[in-house]
Protein backbone atom coordinates (compact mmCIF):
# COMPACT_ATOMS: atom_id res chain seq x y z
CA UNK A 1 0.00 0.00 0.00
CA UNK A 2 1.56 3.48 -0.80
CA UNK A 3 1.66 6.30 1.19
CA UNK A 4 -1.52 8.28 0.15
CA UNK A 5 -3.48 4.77 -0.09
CA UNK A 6 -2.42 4.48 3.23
CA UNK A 7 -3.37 7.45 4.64
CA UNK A 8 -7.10 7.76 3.32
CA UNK A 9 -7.98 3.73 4.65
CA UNK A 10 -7.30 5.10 8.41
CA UNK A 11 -9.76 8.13 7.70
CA UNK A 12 -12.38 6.05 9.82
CA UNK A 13 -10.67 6.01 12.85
CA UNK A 14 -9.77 9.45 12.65
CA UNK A 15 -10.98 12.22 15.40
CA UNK A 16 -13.28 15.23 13.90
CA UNK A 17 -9.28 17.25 14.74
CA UNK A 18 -7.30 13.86 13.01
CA UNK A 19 -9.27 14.38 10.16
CA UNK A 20 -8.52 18.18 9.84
CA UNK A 21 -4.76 17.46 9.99
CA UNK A 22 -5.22 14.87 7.34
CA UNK A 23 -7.25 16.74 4.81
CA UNK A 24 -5.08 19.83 5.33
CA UNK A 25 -1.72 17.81 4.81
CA UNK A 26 -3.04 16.02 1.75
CA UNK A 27 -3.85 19.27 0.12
CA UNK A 28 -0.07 21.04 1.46
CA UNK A 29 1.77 17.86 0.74
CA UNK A 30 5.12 20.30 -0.25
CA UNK A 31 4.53 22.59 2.68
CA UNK A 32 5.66 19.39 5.20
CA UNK A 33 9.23 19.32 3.45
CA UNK A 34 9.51 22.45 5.07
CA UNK A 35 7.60 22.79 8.39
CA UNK A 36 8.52 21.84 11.67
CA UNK A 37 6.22 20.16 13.63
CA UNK A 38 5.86 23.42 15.65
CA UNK A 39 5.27 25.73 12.47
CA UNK A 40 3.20 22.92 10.76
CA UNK A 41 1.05 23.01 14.19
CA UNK A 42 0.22 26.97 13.51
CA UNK A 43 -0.35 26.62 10.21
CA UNK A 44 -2.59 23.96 10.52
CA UNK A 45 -4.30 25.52 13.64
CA UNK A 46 -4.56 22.60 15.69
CA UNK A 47 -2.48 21.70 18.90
CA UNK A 48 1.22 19.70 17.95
CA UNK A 49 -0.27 16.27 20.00
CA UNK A 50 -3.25 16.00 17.48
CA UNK A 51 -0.80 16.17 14.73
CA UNK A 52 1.30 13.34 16.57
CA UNK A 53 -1.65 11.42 16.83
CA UNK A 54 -2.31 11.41 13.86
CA UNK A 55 0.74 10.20 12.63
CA UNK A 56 0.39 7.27 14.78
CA UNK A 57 -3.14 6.56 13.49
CA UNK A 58 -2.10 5.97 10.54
CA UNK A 59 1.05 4.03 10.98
CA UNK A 60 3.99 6.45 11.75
CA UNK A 61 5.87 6.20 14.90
CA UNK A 62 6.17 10.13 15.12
CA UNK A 63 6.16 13.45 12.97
CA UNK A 64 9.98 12.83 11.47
CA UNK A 65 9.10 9.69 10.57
CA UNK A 66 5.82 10.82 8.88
CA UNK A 67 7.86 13.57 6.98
CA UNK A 68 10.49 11.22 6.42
CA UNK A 69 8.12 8.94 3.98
CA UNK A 70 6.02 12.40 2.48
CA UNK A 71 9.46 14.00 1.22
CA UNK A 72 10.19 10.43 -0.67
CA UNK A 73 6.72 10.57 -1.47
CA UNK A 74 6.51 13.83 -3.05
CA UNK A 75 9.66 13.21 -4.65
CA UNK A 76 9.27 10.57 -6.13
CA UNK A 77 6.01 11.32 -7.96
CA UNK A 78 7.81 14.78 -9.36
CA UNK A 79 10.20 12.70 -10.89
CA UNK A 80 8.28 9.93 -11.93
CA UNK A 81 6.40 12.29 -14.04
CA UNK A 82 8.99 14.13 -15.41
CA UNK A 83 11.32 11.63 -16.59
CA UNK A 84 8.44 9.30 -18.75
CA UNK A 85 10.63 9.57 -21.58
CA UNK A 86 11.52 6.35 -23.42
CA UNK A 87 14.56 8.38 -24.74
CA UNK A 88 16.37 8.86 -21.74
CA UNK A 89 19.51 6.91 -21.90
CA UNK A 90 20.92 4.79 -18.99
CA UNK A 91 24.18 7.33 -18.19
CA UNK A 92 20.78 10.03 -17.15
CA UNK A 93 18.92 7.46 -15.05
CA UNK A 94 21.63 7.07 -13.15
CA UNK A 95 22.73 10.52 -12.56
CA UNK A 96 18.90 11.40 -12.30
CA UNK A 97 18.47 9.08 -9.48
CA UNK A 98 21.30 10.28 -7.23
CA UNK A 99 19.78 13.43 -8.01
CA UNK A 100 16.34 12.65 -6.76
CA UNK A 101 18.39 12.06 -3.58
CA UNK A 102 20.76 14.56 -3.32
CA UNK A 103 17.84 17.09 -3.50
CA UNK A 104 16.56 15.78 -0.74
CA UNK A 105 19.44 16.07 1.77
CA UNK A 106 18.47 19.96 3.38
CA UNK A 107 14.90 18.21 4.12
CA UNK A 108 16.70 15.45 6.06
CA UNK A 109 19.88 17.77 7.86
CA UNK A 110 19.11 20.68 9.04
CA UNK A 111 21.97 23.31 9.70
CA UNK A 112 21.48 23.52 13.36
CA UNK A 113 22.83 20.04 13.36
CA UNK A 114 25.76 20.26 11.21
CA UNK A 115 27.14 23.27 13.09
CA UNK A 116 26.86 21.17 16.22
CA UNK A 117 28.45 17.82 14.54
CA UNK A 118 31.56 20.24 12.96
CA UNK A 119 32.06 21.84 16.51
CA UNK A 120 32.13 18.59 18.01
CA UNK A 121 34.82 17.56 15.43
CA UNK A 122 37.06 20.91 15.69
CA UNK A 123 37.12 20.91 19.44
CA UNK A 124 37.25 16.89 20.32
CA UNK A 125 41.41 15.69 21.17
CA UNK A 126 41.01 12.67 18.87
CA UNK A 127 38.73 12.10 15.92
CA UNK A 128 38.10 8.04 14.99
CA UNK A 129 36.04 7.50 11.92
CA UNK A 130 34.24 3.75 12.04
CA UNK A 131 33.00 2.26 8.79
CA UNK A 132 33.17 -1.33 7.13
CA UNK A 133 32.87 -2.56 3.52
CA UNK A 134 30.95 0.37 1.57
CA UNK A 135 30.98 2.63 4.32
CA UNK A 136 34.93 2.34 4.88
CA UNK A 137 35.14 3.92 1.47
CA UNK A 138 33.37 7.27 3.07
CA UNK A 139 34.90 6.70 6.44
CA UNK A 140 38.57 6.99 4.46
CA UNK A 141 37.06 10.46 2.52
CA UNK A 142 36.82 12.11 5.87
CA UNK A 143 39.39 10.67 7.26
CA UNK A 144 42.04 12.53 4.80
CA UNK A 145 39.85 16.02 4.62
CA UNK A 146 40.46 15.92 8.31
CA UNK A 147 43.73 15.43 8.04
CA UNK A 148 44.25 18.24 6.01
CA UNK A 149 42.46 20.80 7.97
CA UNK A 150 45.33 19.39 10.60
CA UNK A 151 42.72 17.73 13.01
CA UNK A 152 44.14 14.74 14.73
CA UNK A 153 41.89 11.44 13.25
CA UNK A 154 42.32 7.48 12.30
CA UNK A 155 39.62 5.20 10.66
CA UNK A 156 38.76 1.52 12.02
CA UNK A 157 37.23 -0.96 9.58
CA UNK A 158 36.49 -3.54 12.30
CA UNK A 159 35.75 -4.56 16.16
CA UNK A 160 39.19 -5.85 15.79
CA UNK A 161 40.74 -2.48 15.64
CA UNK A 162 38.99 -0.76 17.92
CA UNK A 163 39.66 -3.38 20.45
CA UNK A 164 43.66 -2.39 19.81
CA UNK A 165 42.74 1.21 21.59
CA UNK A 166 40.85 -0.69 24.86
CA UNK A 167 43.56 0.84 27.08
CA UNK A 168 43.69 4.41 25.60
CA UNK A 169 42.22 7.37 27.35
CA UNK A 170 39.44 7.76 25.31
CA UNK A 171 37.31 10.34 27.31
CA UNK A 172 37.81 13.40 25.17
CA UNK A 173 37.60 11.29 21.57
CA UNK A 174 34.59 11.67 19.07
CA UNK A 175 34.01 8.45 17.00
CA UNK A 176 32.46 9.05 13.78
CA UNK A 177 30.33 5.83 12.51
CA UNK A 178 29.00 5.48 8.87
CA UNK A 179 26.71 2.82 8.35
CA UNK A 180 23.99 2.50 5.88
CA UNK A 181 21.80 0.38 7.90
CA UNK A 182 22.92 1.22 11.60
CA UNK A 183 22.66 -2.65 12.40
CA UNK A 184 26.01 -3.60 11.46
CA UNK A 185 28.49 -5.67 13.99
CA UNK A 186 31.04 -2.96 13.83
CA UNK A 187 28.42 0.02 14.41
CA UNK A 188 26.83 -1.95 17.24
CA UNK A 189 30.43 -2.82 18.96
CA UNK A 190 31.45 0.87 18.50
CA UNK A 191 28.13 1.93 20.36
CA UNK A 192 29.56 -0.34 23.07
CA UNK A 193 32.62 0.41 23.04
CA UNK A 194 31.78 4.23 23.30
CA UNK A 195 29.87 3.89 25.96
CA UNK A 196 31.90 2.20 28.30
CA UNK A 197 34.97 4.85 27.60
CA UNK A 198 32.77 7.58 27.85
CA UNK A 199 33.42 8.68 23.93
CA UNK A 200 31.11 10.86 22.55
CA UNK A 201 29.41 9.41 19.12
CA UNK A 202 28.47 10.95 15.33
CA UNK A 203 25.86 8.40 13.89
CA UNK A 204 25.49 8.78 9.99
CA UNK A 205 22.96 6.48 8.74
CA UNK A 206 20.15 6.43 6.04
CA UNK A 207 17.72 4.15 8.59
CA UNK A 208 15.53 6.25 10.38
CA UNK A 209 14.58 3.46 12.42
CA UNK A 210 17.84 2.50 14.21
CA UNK A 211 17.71 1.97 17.98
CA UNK A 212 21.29 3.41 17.78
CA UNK A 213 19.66 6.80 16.73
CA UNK A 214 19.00 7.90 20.28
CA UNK A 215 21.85 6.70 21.83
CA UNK A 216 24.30 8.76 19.98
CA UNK A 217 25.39 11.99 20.77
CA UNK A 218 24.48 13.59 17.89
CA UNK A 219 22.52 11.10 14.81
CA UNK A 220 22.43 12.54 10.93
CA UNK A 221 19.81 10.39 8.78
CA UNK A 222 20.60 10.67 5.25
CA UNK A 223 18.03 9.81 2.59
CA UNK A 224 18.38 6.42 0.86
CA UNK A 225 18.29 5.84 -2.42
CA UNK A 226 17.23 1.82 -2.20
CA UNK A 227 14.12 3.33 0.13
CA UNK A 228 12.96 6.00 -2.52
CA UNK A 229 13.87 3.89 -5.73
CA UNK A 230 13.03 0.20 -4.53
CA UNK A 231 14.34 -1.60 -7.57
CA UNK A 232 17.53 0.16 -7.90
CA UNK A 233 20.90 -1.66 -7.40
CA UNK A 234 22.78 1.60 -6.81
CA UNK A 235 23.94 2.12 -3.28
CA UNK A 236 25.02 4.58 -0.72
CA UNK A 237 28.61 6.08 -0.99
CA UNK A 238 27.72 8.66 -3.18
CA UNK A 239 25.39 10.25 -0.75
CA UNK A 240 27.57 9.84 1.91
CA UNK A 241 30.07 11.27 0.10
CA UNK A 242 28.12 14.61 -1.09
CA UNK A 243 27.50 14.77 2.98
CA UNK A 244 31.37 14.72 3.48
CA UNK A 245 31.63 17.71 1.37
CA UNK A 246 29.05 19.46 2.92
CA UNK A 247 30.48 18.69 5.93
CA UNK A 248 33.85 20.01 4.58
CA UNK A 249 32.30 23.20 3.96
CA UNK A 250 30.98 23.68 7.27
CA UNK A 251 34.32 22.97 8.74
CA UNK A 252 36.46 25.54 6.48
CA UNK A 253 34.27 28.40 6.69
């Protein structure tokens, strides 16, 4: 079932105030890219717990997750119309699709958050930068940037290296963990291993869902490009990669 299907089979178990929020949203679809929940609350007119109840009516575990599925929503119906043409070679669907999803990336991270993340890098003694397979590719990008904006870092493809720095004083450290999924051995062990050394943690994932989310210090949830285009083989690094360089921005400015 997609996600306006969805939506209009829960209308019967909607409140006279649920159903307000729903009719409003379906007709401002775009506007939720770019509200709050706070500034979608005022616009709406309604109080932000009926608008969080709603979401949950209908399947959503809160507001971010709700806008989380519109923004692909919207998205991907924009481009689905737009790019019907039978001439369009391969090289274009390829480069379109990343596109679809780097569009998508000041929805998902908003600048509050990245100033926080870069002053967490700038002013932490050691920076360690997790990722395995795919995500060790991105992990290694940062890595050198860092190094040449003469900020003290290492990357760790595996528990077995981060086991190496046990005895290390840890306690003013930032580890920085890239994982697609957020389920991974590696991104669990580092969540472990941070705690217990008292290391402050930068999550980058594209799964909203994650219990790892919370427990990080601060978590950035990238769009993914297997969620909005379900049958494509394409993965990842390139979106983590665009976020390196926006994150590269952010830290030479």
């Amino acid at each position: 079932m997609d996600f306006l299907s969805n939506i209009h089979s829960k209308r019967s178990i909607l409140t006279k105030s649920e159903l307000k929020v729903c009719d409003l949203l379906l007709d401002n679809l775009h506007s939720v890219q770019e509200k709050s929940l706070t500034e979608l609350a005022e616009l709406i007119g309604v109080s932000k717990p009926t608008i969080l109840r709603f979401c949950q009516k209908i399947g959503f575990g809160g507001y971010n997750e709700f806008k989380y599925e519109c923004v692909k929503y919207v998205n991907g119906q924009q481009k689905t119309i737009s790019r019907q043409d039978s001439t369009e070679n391969d090289i274009s669907k390829v480069i379109n699709r990343y596109q679809d999803i780097f569009n998508l990336i000041p929805q998902f991270v908003s600048e509050d958050l990245l100033i926080k993340v870069v002053e967490l890098i700038k002013h932490s003694k050691h920076v360690r930068i997790i990722g395995a397979i795919n995500s060790s590719l991105s992990a290694r990008q940062l890595y050198y940037a860092l190094l040449m904006f003469g900020i003290n870092t290492s990357t760790h493809d595996s528990v077995e290296e981060l086991r190496t720095i046990d005895m290390l004083d840890l306690s003013e450290d930032v580890f920085v963990i890239f994982s697609v999924s957020a389920h991974t051995q590696l991104a669990r062990f580092a969540f472990q291993f941070s705690e217990s050394s008292n290391v402050k943690t930068i999550l980058i994932t594209m799964n909203p869902d994650s219990d790892l989310n919370k427990q990080a210090t601060h978590c950035i949830v990238l769009p993914s490009i297997t969620n909005l285009k379900s049958q494509s083989l394409l993965d990842g690094v390139p979106v983590f990669s665009l976020f390196n360089e926006i994150l590269f921005y952010y830290i030479n400015r």
